[in-house]
PDB file of N, CA and C in Angstrom:
ATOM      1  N   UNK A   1       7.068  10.369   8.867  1.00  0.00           N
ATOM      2  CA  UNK A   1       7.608   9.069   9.177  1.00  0.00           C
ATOM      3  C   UNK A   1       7.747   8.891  10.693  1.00  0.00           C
ATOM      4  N   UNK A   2       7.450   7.616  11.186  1.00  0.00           N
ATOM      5  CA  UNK A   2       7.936   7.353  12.671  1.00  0.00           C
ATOM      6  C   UNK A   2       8.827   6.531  12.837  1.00  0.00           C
ATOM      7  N   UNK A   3       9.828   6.875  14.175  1.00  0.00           N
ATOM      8  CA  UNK A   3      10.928   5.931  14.273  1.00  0.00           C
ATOM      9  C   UNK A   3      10.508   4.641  14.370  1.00  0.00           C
ATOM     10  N   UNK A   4      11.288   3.332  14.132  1.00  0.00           N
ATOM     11  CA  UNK A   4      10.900   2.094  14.330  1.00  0.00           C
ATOM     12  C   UNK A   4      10.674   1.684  15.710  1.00  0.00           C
ATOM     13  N   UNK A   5       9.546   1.198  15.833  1.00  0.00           N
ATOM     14  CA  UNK A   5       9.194   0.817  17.283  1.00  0.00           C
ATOM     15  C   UNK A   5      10.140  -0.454  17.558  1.00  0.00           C
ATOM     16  N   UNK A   6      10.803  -0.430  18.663  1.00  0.00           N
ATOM     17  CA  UNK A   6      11.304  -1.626  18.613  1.00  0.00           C
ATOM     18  C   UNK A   6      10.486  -2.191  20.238  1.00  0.00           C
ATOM     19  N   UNK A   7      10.350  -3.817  20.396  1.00  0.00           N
ATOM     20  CA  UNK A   7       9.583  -4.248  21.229  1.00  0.00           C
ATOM     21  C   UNK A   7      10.667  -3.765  22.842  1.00  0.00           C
ATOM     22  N   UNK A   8      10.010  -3.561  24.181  1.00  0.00           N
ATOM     23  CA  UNK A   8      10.755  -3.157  25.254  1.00  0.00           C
ATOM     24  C   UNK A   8      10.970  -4.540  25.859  1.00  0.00           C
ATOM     25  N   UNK A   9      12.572  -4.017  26.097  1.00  0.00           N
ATOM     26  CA  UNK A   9      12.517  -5.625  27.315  1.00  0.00           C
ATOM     27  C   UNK A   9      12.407  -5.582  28.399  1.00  0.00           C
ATOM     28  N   UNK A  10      11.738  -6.711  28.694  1.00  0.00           N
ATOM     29  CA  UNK A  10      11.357  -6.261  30.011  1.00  0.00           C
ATOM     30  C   UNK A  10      12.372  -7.032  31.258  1.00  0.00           C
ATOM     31  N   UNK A  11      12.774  -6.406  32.227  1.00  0.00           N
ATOM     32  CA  UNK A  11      13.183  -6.921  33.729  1.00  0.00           C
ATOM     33  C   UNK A  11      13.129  -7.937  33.869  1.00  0.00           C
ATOM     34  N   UNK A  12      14.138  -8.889  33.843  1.00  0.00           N
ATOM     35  CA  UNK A  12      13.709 -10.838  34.380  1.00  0.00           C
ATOM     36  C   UNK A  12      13.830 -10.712  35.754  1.00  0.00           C
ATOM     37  N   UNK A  13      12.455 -11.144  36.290  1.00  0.00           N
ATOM     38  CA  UNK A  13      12.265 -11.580  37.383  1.00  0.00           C
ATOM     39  C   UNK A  13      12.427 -12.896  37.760  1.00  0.00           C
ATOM     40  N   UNK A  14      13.464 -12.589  39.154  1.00  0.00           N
ATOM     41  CA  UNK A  14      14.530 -13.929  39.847  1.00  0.00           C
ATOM     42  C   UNK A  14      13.328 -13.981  41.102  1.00  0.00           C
ATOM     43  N   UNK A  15      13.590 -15.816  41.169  1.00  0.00           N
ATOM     44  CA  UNK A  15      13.049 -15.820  42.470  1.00  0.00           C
ATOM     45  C   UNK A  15      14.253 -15.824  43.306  1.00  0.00           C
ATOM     46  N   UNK A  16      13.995 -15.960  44.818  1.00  0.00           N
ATOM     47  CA  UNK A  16      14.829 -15.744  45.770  1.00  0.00           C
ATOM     48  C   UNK A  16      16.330 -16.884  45.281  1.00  0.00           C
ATOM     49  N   UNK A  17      15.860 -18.212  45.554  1.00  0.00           N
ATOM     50  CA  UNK A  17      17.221 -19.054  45.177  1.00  0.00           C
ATOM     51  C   UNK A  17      17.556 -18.589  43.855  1.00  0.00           C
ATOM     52  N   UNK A  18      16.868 -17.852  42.863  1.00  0.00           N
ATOM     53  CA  UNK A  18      17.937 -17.741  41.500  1.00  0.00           C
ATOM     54  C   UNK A  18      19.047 -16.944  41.992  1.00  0.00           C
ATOM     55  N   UNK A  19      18.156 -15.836  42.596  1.00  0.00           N
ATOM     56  CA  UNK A  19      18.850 -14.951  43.064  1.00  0.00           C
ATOM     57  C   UNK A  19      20.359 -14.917  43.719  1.00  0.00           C
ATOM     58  N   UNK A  20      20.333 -16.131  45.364  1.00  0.00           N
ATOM     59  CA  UNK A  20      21.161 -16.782  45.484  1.00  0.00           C
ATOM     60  C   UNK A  20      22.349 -17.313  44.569  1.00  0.00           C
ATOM     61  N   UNK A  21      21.791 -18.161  43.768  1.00  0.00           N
ATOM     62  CA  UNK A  21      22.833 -18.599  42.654  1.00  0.00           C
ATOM     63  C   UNK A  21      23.521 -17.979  42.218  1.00  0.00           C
ATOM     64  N   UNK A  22      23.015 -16.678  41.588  1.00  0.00           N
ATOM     65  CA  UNK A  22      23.246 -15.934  40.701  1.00  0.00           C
ATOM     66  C   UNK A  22      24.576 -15.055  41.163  1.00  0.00           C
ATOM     67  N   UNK A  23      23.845 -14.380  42.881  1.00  0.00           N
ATOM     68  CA  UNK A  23      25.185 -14.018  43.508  1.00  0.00           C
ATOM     69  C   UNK A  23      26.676 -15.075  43.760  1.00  0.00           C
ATOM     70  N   UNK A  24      26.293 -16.201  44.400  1.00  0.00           N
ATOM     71  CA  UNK A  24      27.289 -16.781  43.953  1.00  0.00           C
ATOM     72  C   UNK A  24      28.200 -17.159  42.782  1.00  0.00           C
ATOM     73  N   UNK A  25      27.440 -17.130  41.943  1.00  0.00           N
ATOM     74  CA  UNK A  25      28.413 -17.483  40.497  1.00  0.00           C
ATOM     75  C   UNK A  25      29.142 -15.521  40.090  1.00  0.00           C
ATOM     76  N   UNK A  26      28.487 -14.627  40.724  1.00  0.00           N
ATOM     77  CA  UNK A  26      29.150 -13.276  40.833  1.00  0.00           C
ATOM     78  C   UNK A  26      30.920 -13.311  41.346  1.00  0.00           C
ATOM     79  N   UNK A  27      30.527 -14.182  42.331  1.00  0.00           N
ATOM     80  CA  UNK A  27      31.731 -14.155  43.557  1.00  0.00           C
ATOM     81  C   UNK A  27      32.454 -14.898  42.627  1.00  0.00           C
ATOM     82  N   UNK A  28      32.310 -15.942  42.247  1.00  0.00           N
ATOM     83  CA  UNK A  28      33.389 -16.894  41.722  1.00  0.00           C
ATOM     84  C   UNK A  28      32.591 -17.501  40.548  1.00  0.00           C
ATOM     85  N   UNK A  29      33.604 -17.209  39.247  1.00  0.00           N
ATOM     86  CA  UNK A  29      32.665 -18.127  37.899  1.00  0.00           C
ATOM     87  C   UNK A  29      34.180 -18.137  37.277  1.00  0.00           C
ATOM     88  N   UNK A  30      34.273 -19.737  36.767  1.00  0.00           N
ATOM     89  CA  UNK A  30      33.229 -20.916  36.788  1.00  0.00           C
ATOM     90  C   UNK A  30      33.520 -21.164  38.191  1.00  0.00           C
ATOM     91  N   UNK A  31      32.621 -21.927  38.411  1.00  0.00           N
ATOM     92  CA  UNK A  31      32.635 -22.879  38.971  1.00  0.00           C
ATOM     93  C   UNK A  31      32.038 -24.286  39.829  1.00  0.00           C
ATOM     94  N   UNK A  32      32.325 -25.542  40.166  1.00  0.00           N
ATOM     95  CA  UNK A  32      31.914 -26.956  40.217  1.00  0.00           C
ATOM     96  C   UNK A  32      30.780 -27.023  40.251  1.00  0.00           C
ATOM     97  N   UNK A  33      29.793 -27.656  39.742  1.00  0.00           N
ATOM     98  CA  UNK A  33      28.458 -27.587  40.079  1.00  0.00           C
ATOM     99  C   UNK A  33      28.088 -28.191  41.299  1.00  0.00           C
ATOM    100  N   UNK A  34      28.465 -29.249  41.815  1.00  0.00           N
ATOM    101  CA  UNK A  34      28.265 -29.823  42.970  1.00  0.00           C
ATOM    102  C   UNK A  34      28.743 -28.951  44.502  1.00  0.00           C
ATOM    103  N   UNK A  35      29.698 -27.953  44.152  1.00  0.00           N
ATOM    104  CA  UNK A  35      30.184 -26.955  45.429  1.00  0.00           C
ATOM    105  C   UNK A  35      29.376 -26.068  44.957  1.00  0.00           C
ATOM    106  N   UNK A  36      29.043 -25.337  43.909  1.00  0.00           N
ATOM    107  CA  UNK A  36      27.861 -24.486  44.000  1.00  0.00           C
ATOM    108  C   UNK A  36      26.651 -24.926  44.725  1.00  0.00           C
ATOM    109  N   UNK A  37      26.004 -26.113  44.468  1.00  0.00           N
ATOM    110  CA  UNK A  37      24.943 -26.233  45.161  1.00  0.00           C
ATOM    111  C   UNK A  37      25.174 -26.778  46.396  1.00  0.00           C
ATOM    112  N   UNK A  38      26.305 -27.753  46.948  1.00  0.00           N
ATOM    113  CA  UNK A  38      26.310 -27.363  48.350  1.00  0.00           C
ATOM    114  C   UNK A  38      26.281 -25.844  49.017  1.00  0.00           C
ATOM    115  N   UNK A  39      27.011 -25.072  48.722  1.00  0.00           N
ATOM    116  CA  UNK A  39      26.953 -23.515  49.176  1.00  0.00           C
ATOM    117  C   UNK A  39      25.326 -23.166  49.371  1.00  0.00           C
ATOM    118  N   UNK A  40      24.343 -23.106  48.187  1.00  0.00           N
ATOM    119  CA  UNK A  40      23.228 -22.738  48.065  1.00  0.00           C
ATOM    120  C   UNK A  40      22.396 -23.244  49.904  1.00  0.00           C
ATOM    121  N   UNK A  41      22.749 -24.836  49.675  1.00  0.00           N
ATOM    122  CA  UNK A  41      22.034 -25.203  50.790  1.00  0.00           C
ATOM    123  C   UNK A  41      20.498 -25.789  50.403  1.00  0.00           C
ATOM    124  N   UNK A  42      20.337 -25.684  48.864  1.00  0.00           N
ATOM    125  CA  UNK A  42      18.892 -25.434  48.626  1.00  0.00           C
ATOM    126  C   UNK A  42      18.388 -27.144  48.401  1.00  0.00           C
ATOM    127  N   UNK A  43      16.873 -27.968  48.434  1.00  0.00           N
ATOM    128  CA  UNK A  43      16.773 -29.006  48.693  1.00  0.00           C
ATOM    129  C   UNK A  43      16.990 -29.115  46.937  1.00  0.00           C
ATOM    130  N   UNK A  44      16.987 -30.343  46.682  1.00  0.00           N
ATOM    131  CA  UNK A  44      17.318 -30.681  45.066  1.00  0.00           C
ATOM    132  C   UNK A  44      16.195 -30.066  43.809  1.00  0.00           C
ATOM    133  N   UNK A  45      15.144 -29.994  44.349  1.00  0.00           N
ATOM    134  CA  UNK A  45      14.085 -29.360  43.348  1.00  0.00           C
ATOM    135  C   UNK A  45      14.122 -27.774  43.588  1.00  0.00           C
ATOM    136  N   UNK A  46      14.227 -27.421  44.870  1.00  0.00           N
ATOM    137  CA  UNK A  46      14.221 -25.750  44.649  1.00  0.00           C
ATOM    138  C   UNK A  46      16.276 -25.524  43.900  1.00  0.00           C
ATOM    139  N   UNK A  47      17.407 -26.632  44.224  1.00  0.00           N
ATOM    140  CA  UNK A  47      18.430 -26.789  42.891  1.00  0.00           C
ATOM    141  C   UNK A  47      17.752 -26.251  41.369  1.00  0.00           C
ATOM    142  N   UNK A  48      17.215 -27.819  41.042  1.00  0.00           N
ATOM    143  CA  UNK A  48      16.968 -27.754  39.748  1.00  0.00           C
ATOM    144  C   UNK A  48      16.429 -26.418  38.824  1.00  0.00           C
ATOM    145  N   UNK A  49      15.268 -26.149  39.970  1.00  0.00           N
ATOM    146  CA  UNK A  49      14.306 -24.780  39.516  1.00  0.00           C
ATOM    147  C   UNK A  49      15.210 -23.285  39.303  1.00  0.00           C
ATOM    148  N   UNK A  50      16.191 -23.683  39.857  1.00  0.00           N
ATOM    149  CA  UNK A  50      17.157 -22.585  40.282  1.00  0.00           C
ATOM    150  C   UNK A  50      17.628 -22.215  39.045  1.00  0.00           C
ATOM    151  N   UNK A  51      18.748 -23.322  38.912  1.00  0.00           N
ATOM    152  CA  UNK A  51      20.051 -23.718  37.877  1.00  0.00           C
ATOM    153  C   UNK A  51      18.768 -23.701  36.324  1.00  0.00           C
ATOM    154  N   UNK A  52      18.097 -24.112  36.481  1.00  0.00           N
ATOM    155  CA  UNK A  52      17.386 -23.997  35.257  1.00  0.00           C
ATOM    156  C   UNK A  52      16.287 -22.615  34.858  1.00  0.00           C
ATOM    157  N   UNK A  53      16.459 -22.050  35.968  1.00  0.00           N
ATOM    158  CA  UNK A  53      15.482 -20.891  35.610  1.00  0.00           C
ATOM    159  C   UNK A  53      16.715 -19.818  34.971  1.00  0.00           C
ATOM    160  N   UNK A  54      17.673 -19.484  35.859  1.00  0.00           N
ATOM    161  CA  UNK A  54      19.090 -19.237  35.094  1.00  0.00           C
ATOM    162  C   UNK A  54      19.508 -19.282  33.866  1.00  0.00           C
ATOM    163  N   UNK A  55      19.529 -20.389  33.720  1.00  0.00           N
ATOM    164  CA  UNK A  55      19.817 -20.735  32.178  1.00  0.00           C
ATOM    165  C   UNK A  55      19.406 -20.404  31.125  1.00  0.00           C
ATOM    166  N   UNK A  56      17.619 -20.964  31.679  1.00  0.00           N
ATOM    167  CA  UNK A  56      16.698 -20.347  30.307  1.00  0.00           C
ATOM    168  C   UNK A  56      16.677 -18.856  30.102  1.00  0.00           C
ATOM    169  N   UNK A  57      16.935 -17.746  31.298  1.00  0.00           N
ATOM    170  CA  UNK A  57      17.084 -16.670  31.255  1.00  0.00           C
ATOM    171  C   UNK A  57      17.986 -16.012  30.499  1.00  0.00           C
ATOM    172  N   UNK A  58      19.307 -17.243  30.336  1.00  0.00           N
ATOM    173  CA  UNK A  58      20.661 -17.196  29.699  1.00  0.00           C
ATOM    174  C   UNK A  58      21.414 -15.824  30.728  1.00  0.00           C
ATOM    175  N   UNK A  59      21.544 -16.162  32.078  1.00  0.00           N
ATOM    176  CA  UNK A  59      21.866 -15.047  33.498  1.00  0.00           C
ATOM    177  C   UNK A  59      22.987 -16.256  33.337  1.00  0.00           C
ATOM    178  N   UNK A  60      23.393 -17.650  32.828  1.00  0.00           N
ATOM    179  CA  UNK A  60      24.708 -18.955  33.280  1.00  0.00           C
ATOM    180  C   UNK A  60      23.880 -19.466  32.273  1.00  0.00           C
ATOM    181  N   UNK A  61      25.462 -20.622  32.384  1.00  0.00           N
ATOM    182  CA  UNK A  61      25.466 -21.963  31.796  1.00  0.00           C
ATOM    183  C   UNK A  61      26.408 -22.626  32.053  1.00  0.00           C
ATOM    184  N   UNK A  62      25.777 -24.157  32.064  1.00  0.00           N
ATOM    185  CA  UNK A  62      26.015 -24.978  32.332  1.00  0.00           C
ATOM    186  C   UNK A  62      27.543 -26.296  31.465  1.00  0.00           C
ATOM    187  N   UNK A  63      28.447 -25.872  31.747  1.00  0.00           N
ATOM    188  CA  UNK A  63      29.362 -26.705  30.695  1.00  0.00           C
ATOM    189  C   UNK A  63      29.700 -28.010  31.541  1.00  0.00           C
ATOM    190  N   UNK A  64      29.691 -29.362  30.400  1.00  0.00           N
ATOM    191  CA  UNK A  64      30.577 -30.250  30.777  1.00  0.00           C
ATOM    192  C   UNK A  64      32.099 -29.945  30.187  1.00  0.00           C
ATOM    193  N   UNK A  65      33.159 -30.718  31.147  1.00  0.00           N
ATOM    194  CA  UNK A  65      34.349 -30.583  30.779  1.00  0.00           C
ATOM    195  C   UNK A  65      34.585 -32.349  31.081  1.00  0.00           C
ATOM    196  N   UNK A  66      36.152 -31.804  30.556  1.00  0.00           N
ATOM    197  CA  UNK A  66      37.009 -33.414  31.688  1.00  0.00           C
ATOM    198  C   UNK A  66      36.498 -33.183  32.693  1.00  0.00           C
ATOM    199  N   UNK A  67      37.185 -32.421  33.258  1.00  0.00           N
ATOM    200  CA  UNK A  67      37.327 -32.012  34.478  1.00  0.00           C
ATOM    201  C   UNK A  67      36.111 -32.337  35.955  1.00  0.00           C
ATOM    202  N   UNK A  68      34.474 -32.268  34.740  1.00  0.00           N
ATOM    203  CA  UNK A  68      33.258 -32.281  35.277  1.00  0.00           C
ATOM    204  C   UNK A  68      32.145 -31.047  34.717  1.00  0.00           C
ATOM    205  N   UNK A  69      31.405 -31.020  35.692  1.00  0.00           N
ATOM    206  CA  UNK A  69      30.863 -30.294  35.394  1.00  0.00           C
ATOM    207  C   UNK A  69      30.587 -28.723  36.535  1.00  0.00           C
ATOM    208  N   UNK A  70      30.191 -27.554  35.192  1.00  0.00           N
ATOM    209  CA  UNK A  70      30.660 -26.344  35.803  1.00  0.00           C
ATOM    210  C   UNK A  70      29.621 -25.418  35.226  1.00  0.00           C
ATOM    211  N   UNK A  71      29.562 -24.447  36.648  1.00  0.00           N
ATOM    212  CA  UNK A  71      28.668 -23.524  35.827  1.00  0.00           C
ATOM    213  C   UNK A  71      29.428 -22.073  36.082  1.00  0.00           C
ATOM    214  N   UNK A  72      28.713 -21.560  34.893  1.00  0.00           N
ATOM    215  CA  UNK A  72      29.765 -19.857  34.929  1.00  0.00           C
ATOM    216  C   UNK A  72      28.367 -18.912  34.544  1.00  0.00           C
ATOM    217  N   UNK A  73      29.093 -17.703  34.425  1.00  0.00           N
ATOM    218  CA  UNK A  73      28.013 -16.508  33.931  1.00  0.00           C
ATOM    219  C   UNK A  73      27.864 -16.373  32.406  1.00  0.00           C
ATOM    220  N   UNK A  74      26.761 -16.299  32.078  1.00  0.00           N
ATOM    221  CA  UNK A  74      26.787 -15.537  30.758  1.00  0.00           C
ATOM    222  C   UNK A  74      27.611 -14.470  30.475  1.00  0.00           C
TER     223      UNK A  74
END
C-alpha cells in the first residue's frame, strides 16, 4: 500500500505593493481602508491590484461595518 498522496501547496507569490499591504495590516489589523491606502502611497490601480490580489489569496479581507469600511488579516 502507499500513503495518500496529498497535492503540495505551493508558496503565494506577493508582488511588491501586496507585500506592502500585507506588512501594514501586520502592524495594525483592522483597519480603515482609506488610511490604509493613504499609508501605501500606491496610485489607485496598483490599490486595487493590491487589496484584491490579497484577498483572493485569502492573506485579508475586506469588511463593511457602520462604522465603514475595513480591512484586517485572515
Amino acid at each position: 500500500m502507499f500513503p495518500q498522496m496529498k497535492p503540495e501547496r505551493k508558496a503565494v507569490e506577493l508582488s511588491e505593493e501586496e507585500k506592502l499591504v500585507l506588512n501594514l495590516l501586520k502592524e495594525k489589523s483592522p483597519v480603515d481602508l482609506n488610511e490604509l491606502k493613504g499609508q501605501t502611497g500606491l496610485s489607485n490601480k496598483k490599490w486595487d491590484k493590491a487589496i484584491k490580489g490579497l484577498t483572493k489569496n485569502k492573506l485579508a479581507r475586506v469588511e463593511k461595518t457602520d462604522a465603514g469600511l475595513f480591512a484586517s488579516l485572515v
